[in-house]
C-alpha atoms as a PDB file:
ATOM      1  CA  UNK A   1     106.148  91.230  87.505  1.00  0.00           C
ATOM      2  CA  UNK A   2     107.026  94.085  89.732  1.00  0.00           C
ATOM      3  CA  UNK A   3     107.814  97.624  88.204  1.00  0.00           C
ATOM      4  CA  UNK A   4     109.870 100.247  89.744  1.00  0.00           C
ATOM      5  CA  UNK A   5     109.459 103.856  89.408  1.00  0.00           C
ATOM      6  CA  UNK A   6     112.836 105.373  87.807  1.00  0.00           C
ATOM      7  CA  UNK A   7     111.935 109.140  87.124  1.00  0.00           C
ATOM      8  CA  UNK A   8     113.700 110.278  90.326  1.00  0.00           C
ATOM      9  CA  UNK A   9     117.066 108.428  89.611  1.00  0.00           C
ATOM     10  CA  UNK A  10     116.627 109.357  85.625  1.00  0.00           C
ATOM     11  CA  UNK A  11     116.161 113.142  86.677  1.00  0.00           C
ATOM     12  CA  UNK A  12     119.429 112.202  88.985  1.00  0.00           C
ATOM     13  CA  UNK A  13     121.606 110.934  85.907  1.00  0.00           C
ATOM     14  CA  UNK A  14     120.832 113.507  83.427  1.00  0.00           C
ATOM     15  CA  UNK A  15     121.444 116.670  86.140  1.00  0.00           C
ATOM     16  CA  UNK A  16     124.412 115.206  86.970  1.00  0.00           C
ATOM     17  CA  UNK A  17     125.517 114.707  83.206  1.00  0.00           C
ATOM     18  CA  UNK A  18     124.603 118.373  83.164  1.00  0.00           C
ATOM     19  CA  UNK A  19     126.122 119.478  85.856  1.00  0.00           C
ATOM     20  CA  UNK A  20     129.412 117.506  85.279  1.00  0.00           C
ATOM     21  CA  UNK A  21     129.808 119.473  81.948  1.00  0.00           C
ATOM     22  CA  UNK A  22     128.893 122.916  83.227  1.00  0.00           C
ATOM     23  CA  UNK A  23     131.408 122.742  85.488  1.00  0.00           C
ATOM     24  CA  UNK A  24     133.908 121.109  83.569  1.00  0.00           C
ATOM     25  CA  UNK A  25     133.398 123.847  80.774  1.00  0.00           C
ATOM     26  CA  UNK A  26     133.514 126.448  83.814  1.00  0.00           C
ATOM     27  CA  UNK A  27     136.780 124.986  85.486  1.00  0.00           C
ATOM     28  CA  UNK A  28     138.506 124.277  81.726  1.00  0.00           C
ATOM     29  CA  UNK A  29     138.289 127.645  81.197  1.00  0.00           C
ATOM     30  CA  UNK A  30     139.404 129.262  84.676  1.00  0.00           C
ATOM     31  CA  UNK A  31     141.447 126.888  86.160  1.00  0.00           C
ATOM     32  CA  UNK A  32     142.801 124.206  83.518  1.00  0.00           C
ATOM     33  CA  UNK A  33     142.084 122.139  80.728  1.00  0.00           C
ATOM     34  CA  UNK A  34     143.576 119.184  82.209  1.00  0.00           C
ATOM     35  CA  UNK A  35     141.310 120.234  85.276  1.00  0.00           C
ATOM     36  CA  UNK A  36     137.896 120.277  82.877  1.00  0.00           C
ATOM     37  CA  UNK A  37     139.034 117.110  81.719  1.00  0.00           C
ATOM     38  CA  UNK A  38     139.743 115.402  84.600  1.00  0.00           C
ATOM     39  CA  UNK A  39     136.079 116.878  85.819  1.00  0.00           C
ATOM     40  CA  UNK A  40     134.323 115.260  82.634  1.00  0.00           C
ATOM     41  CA  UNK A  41     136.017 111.644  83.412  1.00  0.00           C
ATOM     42  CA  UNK A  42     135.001 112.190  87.200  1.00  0.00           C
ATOM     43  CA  UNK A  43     131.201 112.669  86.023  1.00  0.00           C
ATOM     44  CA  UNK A  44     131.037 109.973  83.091  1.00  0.00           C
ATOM     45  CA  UNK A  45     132.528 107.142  85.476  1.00  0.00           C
ATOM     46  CA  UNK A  46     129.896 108.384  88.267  1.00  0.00           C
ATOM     47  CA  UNK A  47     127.253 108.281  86.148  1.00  0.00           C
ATOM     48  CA  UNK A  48     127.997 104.934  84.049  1.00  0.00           C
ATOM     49  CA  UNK A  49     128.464 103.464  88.187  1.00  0.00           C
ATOM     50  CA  UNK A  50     124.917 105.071  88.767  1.00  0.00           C
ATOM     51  CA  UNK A  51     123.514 103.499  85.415  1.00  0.00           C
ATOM     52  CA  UNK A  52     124.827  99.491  86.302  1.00  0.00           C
ATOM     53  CA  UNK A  53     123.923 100.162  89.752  1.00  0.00           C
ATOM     54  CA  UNK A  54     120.709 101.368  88.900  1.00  0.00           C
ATOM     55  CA  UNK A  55     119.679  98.256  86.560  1.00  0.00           C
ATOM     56  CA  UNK A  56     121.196  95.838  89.403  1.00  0.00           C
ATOM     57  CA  UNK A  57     119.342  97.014  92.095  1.00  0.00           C
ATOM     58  CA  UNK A  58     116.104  96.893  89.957  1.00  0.00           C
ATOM     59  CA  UNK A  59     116.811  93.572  88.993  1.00  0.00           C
ATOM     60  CA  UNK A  60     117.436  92.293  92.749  1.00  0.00           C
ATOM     61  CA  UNK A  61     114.574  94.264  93.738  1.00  0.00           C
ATOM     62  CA  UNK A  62     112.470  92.516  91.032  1.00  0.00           C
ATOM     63  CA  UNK A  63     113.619  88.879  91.449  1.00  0.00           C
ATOM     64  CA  UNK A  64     112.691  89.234  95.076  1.00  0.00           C
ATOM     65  CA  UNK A  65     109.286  89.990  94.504  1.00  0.00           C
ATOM     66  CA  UNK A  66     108.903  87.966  91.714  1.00  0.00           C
ATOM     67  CA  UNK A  67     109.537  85.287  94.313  1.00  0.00           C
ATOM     68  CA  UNK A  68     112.746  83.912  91.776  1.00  0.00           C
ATOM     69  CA  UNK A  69     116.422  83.027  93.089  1.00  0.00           C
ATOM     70  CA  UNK A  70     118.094  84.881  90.169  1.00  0.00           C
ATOM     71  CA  UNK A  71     118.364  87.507  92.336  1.00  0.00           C
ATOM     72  CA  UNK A  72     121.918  86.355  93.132  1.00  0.00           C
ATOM     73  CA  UNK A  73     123.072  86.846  89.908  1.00  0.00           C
ATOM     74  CA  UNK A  74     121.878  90.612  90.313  1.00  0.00           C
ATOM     75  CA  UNK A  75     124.048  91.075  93.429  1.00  0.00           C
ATOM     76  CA  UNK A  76     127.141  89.211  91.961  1.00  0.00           C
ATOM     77  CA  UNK A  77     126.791  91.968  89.273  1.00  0.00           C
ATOM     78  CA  UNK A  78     126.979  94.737  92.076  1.00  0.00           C
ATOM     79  CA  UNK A  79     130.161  92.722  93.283  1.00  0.00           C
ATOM     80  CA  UNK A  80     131.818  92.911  89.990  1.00  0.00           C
ATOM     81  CA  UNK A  81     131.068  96.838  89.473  1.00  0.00           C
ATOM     82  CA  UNK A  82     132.983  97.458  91.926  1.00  0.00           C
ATOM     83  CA  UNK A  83     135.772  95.624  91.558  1.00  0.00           C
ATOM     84  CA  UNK A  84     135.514  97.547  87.582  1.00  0.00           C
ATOM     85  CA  UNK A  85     134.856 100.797  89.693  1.00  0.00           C
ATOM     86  CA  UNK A  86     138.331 100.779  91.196  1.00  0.00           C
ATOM     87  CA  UNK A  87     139.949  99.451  88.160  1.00  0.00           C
ATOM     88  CA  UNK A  88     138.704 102.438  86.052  1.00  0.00           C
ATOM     89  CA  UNK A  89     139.598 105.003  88.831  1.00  0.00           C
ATOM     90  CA  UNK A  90     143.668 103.416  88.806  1.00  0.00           C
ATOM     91  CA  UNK A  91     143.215 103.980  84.684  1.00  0.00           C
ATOM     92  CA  UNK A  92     141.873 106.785  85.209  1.00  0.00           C
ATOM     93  CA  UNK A  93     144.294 108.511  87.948  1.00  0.00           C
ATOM     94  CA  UNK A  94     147.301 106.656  87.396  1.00  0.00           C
ATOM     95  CA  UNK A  95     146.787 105.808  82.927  1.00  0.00           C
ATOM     96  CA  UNK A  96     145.402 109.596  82.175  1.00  0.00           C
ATOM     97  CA  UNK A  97     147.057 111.514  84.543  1.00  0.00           C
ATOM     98  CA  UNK A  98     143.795 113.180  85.998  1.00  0.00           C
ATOM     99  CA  UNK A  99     143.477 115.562  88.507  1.00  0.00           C
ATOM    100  CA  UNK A 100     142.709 113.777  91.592  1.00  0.00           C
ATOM    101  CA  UNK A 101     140.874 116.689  93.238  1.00  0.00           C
ATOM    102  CA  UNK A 102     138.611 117.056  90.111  1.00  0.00           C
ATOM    103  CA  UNK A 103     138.078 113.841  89.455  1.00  0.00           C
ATOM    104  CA  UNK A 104     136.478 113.352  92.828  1.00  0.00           C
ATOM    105  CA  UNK A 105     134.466 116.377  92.521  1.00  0.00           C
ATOM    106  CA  UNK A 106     133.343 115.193  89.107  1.00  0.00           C
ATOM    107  CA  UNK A 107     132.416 112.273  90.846  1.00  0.00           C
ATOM    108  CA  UNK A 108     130.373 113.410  93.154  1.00  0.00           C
ATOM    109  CA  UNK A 109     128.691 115.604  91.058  1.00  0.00           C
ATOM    110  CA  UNK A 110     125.758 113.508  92.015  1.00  0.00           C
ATOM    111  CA  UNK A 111     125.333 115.013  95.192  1.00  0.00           C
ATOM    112  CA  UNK A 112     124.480 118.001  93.772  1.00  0.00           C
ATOM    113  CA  UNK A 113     122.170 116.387  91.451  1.00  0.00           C
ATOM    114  CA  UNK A 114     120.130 114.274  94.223  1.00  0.00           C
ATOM    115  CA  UNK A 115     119.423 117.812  96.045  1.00  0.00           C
ATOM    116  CA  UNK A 116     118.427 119.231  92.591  1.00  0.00           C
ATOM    117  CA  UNK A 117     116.362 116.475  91.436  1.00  0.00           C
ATOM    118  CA  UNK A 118     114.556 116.699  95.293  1.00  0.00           C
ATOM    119  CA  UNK A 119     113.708 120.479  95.636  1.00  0.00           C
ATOM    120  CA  UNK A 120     112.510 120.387  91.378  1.00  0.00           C
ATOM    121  CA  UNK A 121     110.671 117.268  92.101  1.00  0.00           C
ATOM    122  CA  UNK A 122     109.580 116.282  95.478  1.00  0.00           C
ATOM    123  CA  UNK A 123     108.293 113.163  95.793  1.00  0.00           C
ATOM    124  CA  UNK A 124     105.797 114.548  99.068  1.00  0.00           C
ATOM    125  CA  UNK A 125     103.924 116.840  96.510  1.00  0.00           C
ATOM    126  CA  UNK A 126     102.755 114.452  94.558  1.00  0.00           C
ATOM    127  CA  UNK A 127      99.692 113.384  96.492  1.00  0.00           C
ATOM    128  CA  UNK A 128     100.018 109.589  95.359  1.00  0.00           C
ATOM    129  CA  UNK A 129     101.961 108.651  98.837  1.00  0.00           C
ATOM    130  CA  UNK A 130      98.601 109.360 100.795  1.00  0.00           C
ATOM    131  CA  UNK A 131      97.801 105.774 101.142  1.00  0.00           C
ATOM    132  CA  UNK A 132     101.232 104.708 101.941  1.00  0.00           C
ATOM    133  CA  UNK A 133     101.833 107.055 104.869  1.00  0.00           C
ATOM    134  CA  UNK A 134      98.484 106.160 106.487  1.00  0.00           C
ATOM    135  CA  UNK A 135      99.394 102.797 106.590  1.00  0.00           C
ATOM    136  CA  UNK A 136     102.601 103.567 107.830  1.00  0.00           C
ATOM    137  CA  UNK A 137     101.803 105.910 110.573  1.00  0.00           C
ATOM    138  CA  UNK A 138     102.280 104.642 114.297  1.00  0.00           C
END
């Protein structure tokens, strides 16, 4: 059975959980509280997206190695995410009366996060991609 590597994308998640609430906290206080708010639901539907996505991809990425046609199943998942994805963002925008501009920041928070999670932990430093990039070398 194949095993993927999910420190990077864990670091990911829980800087963007962190970062979502800094600023939220930070923007509640100076701009709004409906701004904050709308911040924190911008960040926890990002992040929950991230999560499925996360476990779907692994699972695709799995099945096709394992050689097994579940794999489907893995990408229907994807499918239905997003149709969720734009369900929860009409709740959100429409049911909860969010910001719009901080919920999209919130978001894409994990922007942010990714270029965190790269210059704390880059993947080039590690010395066990030696092998790999000799093979891979024209």
């Amino acid at each position: 059975m194949a095993t993927i590597d999910r420190s990077f994308i864990d670091g990911v998640f829980w800087r963007m959980i962190g970062l979502g609430i800094a600023a939220a906290l930070i923007t509640g206080w100076l701009i709004s509280l409906r701004f904050g708010y709308s911040l924190v639901l911008g960040t926890a539907l990002g992040a929950a997206s991230l999560r499925i996505t996360i476990v779907a991809v692994e699972g695709l990425l799995e099945a096709i190695v394992d050689g097994e046609r579940a794999g489907a199943g893995w990408a229907v998942l994807i499918g239905i995410k997003l149709v969720a994805l734009l369900a929860a963002v009409v709740v959100v925008l429409a049911l909860l009366k969010a910001d719009p501009i901080a919920f999209v920041i919130g978001f894409k928070m994990i922007l942010p996060a990714i270029a965190w999670q790269a210059i704390r932990k880059p993947r080039f430093l590690d010395g066990d991609d030696d092998a790999a990039d000799e093979k891979e070398s024209l």
